[in-house]
C-alpha atoms as a PDB file:
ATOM      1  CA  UNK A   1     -54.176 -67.968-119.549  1.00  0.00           C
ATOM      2  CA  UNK A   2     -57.505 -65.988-119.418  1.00  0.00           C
ATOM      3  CA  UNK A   3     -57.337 -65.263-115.965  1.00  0.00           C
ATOM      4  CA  UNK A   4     -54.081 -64.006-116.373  1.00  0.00           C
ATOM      5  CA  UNK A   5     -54.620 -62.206-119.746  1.00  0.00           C
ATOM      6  CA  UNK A   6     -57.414 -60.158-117.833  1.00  0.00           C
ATOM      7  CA  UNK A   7     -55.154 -59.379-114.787  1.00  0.00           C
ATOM      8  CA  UNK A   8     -52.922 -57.651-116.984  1.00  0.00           C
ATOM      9  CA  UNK A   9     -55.693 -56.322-119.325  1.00  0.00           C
ATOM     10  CA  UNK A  10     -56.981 -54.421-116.273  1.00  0.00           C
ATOM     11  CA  UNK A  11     -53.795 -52.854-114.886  1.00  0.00           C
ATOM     12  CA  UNK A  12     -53.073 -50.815-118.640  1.00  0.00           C
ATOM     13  CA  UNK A  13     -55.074 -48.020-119.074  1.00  0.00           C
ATOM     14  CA  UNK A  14     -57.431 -48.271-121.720  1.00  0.00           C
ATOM     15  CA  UNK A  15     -56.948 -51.594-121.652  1.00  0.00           C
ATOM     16  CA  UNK A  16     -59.296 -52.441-118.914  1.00  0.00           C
ATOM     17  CA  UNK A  17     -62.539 -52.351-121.208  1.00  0.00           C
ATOM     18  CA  UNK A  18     -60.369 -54.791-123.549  1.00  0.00           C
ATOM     19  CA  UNK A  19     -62.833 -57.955-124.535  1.00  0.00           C
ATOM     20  CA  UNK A  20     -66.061 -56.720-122.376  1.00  0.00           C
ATOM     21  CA  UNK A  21     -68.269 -54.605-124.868  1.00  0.00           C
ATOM     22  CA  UNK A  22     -68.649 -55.661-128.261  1.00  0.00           C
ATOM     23  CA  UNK A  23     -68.594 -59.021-130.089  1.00  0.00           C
ATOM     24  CA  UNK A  24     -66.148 -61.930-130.893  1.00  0.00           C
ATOM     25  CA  UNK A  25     -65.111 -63.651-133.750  1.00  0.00           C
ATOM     26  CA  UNK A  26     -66.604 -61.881-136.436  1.00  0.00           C
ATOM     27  CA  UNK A  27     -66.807 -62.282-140.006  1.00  0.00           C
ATOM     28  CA  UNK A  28     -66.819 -59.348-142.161  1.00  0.00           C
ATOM     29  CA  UNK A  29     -67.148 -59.222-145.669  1.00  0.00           C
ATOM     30  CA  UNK A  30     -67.344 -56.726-148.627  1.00  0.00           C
ATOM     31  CA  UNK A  31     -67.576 -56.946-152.449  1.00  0.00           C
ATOM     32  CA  UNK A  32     -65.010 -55.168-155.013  1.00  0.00           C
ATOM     33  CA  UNK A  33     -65.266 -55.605-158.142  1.00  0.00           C
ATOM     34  CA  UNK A  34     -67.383 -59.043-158.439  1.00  0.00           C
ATOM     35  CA  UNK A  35     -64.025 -59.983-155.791  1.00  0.00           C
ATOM     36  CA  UNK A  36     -65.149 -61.410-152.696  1.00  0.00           C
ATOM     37  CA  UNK A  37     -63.040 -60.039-149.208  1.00  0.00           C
ATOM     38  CA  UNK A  38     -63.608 -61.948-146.127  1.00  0.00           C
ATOM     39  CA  UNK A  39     -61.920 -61.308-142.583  1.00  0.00           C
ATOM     40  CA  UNK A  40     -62.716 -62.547-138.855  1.00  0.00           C
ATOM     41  CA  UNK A  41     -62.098 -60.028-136.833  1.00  0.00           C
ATOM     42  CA  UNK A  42     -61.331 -61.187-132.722  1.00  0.00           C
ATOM     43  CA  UNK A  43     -63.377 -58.700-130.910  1.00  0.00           C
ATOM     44  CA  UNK A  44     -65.094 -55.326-132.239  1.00  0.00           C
ATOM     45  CA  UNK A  45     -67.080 -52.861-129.862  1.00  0.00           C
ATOM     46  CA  UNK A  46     -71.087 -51.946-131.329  1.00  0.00           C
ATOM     47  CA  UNK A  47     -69.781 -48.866-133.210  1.00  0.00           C
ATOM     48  CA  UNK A  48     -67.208 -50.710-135.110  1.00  0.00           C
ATOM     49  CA  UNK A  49     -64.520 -48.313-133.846  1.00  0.00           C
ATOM     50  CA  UNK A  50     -61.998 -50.562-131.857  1.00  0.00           C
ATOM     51  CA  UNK A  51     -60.428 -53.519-133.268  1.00  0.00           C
ATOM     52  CA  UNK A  52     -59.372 -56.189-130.838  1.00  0.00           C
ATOM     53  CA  UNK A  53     -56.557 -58.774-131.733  1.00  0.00           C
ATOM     54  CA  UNK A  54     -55.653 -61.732-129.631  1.00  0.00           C
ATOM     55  CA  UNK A  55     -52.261 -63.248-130.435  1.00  0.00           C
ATOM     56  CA  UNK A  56     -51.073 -66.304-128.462  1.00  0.00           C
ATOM     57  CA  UNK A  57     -47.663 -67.965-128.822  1.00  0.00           C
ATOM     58  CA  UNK A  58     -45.148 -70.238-127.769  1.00  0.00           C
ATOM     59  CA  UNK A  59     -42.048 -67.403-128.512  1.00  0.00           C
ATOM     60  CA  UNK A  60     -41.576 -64.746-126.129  1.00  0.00           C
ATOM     61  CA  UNK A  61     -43.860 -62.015-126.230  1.00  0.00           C
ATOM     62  CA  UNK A  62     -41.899 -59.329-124.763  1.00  0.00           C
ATOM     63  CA  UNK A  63     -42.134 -55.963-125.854  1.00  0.00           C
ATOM     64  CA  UNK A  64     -38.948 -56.572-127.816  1.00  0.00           C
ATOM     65  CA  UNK A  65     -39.719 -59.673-129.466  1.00  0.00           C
ATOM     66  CA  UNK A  66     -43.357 -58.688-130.582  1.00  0.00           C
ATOM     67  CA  UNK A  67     -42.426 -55.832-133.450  1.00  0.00           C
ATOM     68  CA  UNK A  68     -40.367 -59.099-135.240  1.00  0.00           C
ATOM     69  CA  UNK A  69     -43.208 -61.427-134.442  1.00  0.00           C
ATOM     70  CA  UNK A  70     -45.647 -58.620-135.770  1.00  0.00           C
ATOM     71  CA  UNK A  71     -43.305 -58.030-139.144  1.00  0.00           C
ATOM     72  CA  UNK A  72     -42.542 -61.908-139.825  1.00  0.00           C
ATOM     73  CA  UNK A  73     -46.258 -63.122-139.036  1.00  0.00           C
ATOM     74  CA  UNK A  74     -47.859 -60.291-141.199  1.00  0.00           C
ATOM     75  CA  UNK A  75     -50.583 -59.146-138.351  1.00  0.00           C
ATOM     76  CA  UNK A  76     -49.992 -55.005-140.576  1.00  0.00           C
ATOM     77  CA  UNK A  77     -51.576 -57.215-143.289  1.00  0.00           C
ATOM     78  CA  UNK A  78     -54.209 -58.617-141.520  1.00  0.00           C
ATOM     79  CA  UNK A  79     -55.466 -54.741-140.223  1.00  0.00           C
ATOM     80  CA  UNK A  80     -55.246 -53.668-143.835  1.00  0.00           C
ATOM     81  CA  UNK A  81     -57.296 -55.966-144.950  1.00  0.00           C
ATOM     82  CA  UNK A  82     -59.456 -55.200-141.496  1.00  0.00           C
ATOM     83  CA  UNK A  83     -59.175 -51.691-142.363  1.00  0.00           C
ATOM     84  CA  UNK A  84     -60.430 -52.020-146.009  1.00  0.00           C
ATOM     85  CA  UNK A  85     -63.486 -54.089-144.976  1.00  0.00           C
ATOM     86  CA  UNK A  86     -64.615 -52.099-142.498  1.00  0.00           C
ATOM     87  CA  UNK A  87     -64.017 -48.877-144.161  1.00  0.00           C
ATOM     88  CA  UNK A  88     -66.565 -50.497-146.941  1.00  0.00           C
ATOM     89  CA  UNK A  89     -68.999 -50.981-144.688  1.00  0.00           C
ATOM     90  CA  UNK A  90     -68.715 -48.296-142.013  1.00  0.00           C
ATOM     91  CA  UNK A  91     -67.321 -45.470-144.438  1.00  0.00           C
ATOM     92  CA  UNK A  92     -68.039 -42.758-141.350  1.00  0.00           C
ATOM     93  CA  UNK A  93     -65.492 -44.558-139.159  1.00  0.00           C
ATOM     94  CA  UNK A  94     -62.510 -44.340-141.871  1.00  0.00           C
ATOM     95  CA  UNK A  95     -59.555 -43.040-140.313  1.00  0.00           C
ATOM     96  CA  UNK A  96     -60.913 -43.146-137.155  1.00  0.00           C
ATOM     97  CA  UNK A  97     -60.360 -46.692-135.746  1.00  0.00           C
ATOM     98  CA  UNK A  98     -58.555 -48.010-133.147  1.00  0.00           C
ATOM     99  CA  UNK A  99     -56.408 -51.205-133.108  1.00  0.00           C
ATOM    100  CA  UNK A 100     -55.211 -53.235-130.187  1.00  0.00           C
ATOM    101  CA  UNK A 101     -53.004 -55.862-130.488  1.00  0.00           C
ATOM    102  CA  UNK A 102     -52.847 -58.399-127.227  1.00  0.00           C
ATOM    103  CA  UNK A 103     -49.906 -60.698-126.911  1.00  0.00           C
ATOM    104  CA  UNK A 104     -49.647 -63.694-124.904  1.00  0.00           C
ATOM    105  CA  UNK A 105     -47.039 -66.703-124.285  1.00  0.00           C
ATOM    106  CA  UNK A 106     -48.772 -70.002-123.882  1.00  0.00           C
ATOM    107  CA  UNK A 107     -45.780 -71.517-122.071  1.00  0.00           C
ATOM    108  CA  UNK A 108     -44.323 -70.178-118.773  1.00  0.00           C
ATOM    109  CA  UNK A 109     -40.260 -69.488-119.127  1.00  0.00           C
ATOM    110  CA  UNK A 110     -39.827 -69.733-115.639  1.00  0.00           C
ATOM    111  CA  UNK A 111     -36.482 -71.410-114.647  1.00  0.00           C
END
């Protein structure tokens, strides 16, 4: 699956630096009002401007079928709360992130 993911990543443009520069699996967390927000974030590049986001799953992940599996699994959620964090801490790069969202089957539907 890796392999393959990284094939693919490095046939889309501006995909091809997907995963290479930055940091995975990180924790971020901010404070609001004595309220504790947490998040891991998959991958982040150094200026905390592009927001990586591996999704793996058994469904189809066809350009079709991911905007349902993005509404019904609440991933717009997830990059608010992103979003919110980050902006706390890195109030410069407000408005001016960039999300990627990376969608892979784990099971071949070959026939």
């Amino acid at each position: 699956m890796t392999l393959a993911a990284k094939l693919q990543l490095a046939s889309i443009p501006e995909c091809d630096r997907a995963f290479k520069e930055g940091d995975g699996e990180v924790v971020i967390a901010n404070c609001e009002d004595s309220i504790w927000l947490r998040s891991m974030i998959d991958w982040i590049t150094p200026d905390l401007r592009e927001v990586w986001d591996l999704k793996t799953s058994g469904m189809s992940a066809s350009p079709y079928a991911t905007g349902k599996m993005m509404a019904s699994a609440g991933w717009h959620l997830q990059a608010a709360m992103h979003e919110r964090i980050l902006d706390a801490i890195d109030p410069e790069g407000a408005g001016r992130r960039r999300y990627f969202y990376v969608a892979q089957e784990t099971n071949s539907h070959t026939r």
